[in-house]
Protein backbone atom coordinates (compact mmCIF):
# COMPACT_ATOMS: atom_id res chain seq x y z
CA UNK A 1 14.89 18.87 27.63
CA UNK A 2 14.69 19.97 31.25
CA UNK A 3 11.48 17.73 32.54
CA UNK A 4 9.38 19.39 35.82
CA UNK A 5 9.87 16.80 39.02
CA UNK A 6 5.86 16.36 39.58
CA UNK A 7 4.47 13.42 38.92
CA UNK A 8 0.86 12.27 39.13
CA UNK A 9 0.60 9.05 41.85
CA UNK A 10 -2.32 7.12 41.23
CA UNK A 11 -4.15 5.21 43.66
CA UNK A 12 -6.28 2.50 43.57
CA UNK A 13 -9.14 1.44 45.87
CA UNK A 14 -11.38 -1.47 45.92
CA UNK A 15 -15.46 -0.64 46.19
CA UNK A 16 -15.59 -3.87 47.90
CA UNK A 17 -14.32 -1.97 50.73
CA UNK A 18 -18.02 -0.23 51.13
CA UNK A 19 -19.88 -3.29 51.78
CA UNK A 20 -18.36 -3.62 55.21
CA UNK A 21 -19.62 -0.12 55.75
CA UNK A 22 -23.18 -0.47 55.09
CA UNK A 23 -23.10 -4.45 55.45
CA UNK A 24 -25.15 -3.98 59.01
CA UNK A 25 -27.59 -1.64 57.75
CA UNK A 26 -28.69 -3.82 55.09
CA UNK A 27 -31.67 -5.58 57.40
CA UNK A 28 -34.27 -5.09 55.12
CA UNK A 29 -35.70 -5.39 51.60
CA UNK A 30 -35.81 -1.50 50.94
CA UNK A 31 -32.12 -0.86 52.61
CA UNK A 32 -31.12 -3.82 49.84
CA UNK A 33 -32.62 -2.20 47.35
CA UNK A 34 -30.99 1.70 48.42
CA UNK A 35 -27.54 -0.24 48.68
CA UNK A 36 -27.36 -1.80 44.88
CA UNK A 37 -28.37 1.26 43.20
CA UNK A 38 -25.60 3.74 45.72
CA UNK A 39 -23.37 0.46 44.21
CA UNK A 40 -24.26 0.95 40.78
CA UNK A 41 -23.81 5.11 40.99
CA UNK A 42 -20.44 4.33 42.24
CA UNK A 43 -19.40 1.59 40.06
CA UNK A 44 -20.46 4.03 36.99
CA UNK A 45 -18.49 7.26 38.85
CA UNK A 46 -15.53 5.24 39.13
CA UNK A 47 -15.39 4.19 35.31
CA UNK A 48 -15.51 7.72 34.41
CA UNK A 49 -13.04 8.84 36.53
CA UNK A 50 -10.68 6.12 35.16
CA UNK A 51 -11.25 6.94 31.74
CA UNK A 52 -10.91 10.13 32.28
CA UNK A 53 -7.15 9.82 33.64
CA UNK A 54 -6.21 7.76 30.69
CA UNK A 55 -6.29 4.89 32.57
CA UNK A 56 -7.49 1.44 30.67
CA UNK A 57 -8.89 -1.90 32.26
CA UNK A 58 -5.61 -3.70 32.10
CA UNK A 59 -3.04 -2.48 34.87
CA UNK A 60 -0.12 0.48 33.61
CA UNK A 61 2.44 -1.33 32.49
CA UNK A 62 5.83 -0.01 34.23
CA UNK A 63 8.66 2.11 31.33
CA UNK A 64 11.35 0.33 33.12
CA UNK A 65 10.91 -3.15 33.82
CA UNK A 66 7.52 -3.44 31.56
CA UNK A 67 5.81 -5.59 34.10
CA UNK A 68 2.57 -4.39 34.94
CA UNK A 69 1.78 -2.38 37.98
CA UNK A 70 -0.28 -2.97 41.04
CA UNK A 71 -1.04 -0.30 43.42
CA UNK A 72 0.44 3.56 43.46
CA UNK A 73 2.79 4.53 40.20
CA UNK A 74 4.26 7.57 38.45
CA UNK A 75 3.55 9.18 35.44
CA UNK A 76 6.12 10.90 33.92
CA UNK A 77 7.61 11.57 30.30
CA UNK A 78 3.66 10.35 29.07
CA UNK A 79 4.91 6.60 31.00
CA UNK A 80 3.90 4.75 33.62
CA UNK A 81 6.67 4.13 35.97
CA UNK A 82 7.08 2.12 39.49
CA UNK A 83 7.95 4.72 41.86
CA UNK A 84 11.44 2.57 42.88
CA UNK A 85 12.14 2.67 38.92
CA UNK A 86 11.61 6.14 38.13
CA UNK A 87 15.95 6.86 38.54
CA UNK A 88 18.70 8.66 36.35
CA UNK A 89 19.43 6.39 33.73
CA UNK A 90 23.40 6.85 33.88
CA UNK A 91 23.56 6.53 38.03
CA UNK A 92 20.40 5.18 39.17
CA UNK A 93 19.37 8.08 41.50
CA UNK A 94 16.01 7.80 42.14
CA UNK A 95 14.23 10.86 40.82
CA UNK A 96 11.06 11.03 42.19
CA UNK A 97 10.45 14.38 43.64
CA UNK A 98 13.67 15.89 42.03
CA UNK A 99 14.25 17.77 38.68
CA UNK A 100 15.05 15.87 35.36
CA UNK A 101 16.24 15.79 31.89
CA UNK A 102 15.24 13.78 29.15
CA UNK A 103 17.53 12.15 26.31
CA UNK A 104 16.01 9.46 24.10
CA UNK A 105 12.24 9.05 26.32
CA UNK A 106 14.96 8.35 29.42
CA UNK A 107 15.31 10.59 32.37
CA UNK A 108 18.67 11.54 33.96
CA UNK A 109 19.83 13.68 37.22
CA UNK A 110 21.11 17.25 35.97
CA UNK A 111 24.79 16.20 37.08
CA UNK A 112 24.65 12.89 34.58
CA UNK A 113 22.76 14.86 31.64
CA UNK A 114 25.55 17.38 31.60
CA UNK A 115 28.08 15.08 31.49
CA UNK A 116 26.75 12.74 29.00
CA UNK A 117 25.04 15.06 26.65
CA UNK A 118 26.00 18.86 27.34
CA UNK A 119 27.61 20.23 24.42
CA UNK A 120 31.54 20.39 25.21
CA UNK A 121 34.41 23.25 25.54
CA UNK A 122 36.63 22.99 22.97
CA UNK A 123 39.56 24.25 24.76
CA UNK A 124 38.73 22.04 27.80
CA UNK A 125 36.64 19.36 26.91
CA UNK A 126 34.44 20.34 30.17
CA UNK A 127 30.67 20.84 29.46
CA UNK A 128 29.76 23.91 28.57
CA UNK A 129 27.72 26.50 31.09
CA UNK A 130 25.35 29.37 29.94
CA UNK A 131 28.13 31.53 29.36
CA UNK A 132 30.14 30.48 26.75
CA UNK A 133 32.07 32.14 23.61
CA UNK A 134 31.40 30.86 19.33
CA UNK A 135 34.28 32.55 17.68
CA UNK A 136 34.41 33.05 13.92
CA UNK A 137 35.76 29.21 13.25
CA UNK A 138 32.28 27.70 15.21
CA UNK A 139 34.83 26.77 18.68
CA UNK A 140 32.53 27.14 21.81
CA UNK A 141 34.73 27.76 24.76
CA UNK A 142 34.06 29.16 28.27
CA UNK A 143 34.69 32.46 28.22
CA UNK A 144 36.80 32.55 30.85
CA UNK A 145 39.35 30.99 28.46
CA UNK A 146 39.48 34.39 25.87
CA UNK A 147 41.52 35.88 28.99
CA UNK A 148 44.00 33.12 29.73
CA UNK A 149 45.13 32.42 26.24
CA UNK A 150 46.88 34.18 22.94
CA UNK A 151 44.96 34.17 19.71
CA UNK A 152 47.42 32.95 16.58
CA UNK A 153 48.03 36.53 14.64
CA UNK A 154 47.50 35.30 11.73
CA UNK A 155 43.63 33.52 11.63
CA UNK A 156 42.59 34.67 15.45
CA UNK A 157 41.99 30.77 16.86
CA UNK A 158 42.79 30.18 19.87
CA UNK A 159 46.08 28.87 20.26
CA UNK A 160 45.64 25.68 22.69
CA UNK A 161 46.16 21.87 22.13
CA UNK A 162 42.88 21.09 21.60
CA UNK A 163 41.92 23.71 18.88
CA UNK A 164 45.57 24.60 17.51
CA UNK A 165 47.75 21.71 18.98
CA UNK A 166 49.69 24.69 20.51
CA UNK A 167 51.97 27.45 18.25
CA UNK A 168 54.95 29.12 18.14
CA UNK A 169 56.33 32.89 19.10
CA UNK A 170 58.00 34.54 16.73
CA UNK A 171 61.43 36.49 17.90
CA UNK A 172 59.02 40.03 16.76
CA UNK A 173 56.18 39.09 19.63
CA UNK A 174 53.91 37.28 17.01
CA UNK A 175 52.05 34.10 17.87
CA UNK A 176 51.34 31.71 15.32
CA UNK A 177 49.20 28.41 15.98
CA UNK A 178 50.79 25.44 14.39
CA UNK A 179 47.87 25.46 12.03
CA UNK A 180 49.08 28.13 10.18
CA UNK A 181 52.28 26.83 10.62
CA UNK A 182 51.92 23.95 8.85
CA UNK A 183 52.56 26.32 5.31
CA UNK A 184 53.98 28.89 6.28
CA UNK A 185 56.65 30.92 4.14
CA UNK A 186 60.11 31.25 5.52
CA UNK A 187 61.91 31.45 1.98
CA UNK A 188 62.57 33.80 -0.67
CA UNK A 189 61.89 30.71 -3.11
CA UNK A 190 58.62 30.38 -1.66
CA UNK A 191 57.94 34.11 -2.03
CA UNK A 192 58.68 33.91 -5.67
CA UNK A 193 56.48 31.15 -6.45
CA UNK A 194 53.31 32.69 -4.50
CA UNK A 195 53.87 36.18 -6.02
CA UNK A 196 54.62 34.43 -9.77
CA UNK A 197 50.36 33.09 -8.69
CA UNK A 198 49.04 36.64 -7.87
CA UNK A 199 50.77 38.14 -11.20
CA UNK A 200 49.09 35.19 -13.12
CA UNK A 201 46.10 35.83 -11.76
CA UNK A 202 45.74 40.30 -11.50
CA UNK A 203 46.85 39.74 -15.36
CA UNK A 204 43.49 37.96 -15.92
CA UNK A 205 42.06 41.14 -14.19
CA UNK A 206 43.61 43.15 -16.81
CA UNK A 207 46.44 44.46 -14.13
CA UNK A 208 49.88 43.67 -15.55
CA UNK A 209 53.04 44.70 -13.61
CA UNK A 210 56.40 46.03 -16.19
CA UNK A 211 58.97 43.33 -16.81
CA UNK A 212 60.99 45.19 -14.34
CA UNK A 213 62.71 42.82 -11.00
CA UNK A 214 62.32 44.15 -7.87
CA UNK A 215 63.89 42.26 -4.54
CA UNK A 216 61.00 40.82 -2.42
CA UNK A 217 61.63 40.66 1.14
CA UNK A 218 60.90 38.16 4.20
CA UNK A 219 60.87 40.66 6.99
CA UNK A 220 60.25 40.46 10.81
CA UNK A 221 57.17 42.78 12.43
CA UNK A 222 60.08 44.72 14.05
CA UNK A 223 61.06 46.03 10.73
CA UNK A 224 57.55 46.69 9.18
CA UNK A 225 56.98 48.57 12.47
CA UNK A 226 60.31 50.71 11.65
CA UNK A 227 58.90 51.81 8.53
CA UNK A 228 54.98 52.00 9.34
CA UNK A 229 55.28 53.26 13.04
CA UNK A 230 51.50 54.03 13.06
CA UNK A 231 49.92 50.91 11.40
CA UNK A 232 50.96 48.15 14.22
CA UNK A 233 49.49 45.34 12.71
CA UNK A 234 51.27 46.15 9.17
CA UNK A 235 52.09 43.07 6.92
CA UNK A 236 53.41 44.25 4.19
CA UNK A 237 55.11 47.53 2.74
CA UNK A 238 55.85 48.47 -0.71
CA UNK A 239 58.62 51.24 -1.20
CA UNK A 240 58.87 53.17 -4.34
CA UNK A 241 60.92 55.40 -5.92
CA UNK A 242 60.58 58.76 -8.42
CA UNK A 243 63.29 60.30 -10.14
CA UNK A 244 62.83 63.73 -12.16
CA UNK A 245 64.97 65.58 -13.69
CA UNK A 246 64.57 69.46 -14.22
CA UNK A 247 60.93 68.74 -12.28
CA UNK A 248 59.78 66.82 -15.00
CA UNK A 249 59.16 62.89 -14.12
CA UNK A 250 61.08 61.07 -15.39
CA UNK A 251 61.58 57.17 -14.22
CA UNK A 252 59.10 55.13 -11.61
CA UNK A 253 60.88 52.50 -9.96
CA UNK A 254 59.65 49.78 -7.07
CA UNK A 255 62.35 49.66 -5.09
CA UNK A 256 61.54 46.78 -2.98
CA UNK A 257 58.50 44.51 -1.68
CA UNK A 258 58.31 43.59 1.83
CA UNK A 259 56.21 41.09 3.25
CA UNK A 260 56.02 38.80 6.80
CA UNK A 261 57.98 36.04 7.30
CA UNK A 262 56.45 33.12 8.90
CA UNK A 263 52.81 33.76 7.43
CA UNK A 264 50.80 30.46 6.00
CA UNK A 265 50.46 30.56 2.52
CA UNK A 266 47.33 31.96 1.86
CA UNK A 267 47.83 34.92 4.15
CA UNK A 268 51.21 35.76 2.63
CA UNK A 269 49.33 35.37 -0.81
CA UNK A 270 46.50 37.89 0.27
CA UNK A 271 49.30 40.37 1.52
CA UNK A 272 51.26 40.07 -2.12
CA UNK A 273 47.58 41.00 -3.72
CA UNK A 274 47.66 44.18 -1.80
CA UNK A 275 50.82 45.22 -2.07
CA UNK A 276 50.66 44.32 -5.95
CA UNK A 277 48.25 47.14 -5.62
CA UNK A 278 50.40 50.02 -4.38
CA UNK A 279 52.87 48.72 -6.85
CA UNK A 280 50.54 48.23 -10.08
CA UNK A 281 48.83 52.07 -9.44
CA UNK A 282 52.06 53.44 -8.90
CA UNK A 283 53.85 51.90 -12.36
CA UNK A 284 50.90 53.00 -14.36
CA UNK A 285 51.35 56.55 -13.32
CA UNK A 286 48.28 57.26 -10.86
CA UNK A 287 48.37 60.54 -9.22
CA UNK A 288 49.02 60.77 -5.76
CA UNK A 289 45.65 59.52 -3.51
CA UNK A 290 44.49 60.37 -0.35
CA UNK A 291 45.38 56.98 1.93
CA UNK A 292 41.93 56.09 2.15
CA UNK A 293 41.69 55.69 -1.83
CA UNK A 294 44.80 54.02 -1.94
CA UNK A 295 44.01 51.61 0.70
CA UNK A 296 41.01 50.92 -0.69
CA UNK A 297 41.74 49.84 -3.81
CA UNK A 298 44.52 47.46 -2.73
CA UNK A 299 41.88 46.13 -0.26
CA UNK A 300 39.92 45.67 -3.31
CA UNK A 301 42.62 43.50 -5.40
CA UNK A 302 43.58 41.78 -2.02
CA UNK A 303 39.35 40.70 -1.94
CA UNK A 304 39.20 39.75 -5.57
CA UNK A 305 42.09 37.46 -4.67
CA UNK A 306 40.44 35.78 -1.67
CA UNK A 307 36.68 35.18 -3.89
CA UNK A 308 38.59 33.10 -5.92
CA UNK A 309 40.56 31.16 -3.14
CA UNK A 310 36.83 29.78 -2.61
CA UNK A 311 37.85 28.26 0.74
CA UNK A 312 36.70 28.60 4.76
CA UNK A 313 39.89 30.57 5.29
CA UNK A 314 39.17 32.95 2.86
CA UNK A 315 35.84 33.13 3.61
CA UNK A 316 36.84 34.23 7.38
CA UNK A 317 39.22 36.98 5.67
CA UNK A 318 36.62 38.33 3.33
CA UNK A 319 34.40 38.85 6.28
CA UNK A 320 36.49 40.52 8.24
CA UNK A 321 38.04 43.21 5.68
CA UNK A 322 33.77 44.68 5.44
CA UNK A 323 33.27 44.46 9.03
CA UNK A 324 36.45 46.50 10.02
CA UNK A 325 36.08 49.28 11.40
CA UNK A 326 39.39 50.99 10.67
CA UNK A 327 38.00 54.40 8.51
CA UNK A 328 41.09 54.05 6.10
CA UNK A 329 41.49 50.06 5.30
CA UNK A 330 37.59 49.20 6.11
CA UNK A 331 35.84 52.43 4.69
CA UNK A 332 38.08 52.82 2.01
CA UNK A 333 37.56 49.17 0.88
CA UNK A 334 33.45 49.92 1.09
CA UNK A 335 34.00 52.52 -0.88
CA UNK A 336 36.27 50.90 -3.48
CA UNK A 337 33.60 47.76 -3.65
CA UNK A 338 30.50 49.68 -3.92
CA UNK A 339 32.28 51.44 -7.27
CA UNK A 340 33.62 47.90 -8.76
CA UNK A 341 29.88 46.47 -7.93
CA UNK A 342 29.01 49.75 -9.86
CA UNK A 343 30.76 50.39 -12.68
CA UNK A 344 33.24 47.31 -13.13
CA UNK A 345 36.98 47.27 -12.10
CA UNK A 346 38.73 48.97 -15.14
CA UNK A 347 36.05 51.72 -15.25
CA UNK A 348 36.48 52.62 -11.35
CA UNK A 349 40.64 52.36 -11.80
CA UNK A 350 40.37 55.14 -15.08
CA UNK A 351 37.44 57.04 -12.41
CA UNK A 352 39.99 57.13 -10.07
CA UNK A 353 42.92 57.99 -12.06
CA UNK A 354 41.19 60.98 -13.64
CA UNK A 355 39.06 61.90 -9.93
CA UNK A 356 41.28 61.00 -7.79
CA UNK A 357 38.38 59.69 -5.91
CA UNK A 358 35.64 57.03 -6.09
């Protein structure tokens, strides 16, 4: 707490001193008499004055070296001080007539405050200014540090040694901190075992993919990007297939399932419930949707996914799908949550097979 520099100096002054003033006019019996009572009017002035600045009748006793105090002293922090012992606690800067801070009833110089007890940077360790950044993981960094380094593409930290011990780019342009790194997926083994979680788990939502095998793929962003040219930030991509014969359908196939390679677990796991999605309303025979339904419902699996993950990671990715701002992803999930908070999920799936809409 930032402390103002003024002090109150207190003096004091002996009433002895007066009887050298009027000690030569006291030459007779009615001067005497004049003389005690101006004594006694003083005497009584004095005691009020003294009680009146707090002061007691034993001597201030000094914050620093507890010894009492004769003479002039300073009052600061509600303490007595000697004015040579009123100094920054960390360098011993005397502080009298200069600006302070207080930690723990002890006063400190600006300069040692800050570096003892200013909250830090996390990039940089340096204390912290006025202007400083709180991103979505509670870091506090300067600002200046949101320009000079990459965010990890997969959770958005900062990718530094301090916060991320450093990361990795990907041969596609991605950067991944080595937090994420730490699970990430690199094997169609792994694949198989996270999707084998999200079928276990959409089946306990009722949503039950055909028997069928279809390949799953470990892809680079350079061949999502081939395929999606106008979604940049794609993860995943389901391709389907319809045969019909005569212009009657016939057979619904899922070709294949493509996800990111490289992605931690989790992440890869909330891509595979979205793209379970396209796959799920396609095999049971939805109608064609405008994007924004589509997307919106596979939002919608991908968020029922991540409430049940019940972790800070999660957490982070549940609060960023409703605060997008992307109309199809963002407003079509809205949309698609506001009708599961309304009617249940498998009364807005038959709403939206029959409506084509929510």
């Amino acid at each position: 707490m930032t402390q103002n520099s003024t002090v109150i100096i207190i003096k004091y002054s002996f009433i002895s001193n007066a009887i050298s003033l009027f000690g030569n006019a006291m030459t007779n019996t009615k001067s005497l008499i004049f003389f005690t009572l101006l004594m006694q009017v003083l005497l009584v002035a004095c005691s009020s004055t003294a009680h009146d600045r707090g002061s007691r009748s034993k001597p201030a006793i000094c914050a620093r070296c507890n010894n009492p105090i004769a003479g002039e002293y300073l009052v600061a922090l509600n303490k007595a001080w000697h004015p040579r012992h009123f100094y920054c606690n960390a360098c011993g800067e005397n502080l009298q007539g200069s600006h302070f801070f207080e930690k723990n009833h002890r006063p400190y110089c600006e300069s040692c405050f800050n570096k003892k007890f200013s909250p830090r940077c996390d990039v940089c360790r340096l204390p912290l200014n006025s202007k400083y950044t709180r991103d979505a993981w509670g870091y506090n960094f300067h600002s200046h540090h949101l320009s000079e380094l990459e965010t990890c593409f997969s959770c958005a930290r900062l990718i530094c040694k301090n916060i991320t011990n450093g990361g990795k780019k990907y041969k596609d342009g991605r950067l991944i901190c080595n937090i994420c790194r730490k699970t990430s997926v690199n094997s169609p083994a792994q694949a198989a075992k996270h999707f084998s979680r999200i079928k276990k788990f959409m089946a306990s939502h009722g949503l039950v993919l055909p028997n069928e095998k279809f390949p799953l793929q470990l892809v680079s962003m350079t061949v999502l990007r081939k395929s999606n040219p106008h979604f940049r930030d794609v993860a995943g991509r389901t391709e389907k297939a319809l045969f019909e014969v005569n212009g009657v359908e016939k057979v619904r196939r899922i070709e294949k399932m493509q996800v990111l390679d490289g992605l931690p677990a989790e992440h890869f796991e909330t891509i595979l419930a979205h793209e379970f999605g396209h796959a799920w309303l396609f095999l049971n025979n939805f109608p064609v949707l405008d994007l924004q339904v589509e997307e919106g419902l596979c939002e919608l699996f991908e968020y029922l996914w991540l409430i049940e993950q019940k972790s800070e990671i999660a957490r982070f990715r549940m609060k960023k799908m409703r605060e997008t701002k992307d109309k199809i992803y963002g407003g079509g999930f809205r949309k698609a949550l506001a009708g599961y908070k309304k009617y249940g999920l498998k009364k807005l799936l038959l709403q939206v097979k029959k409506k084509k809409k929510f």
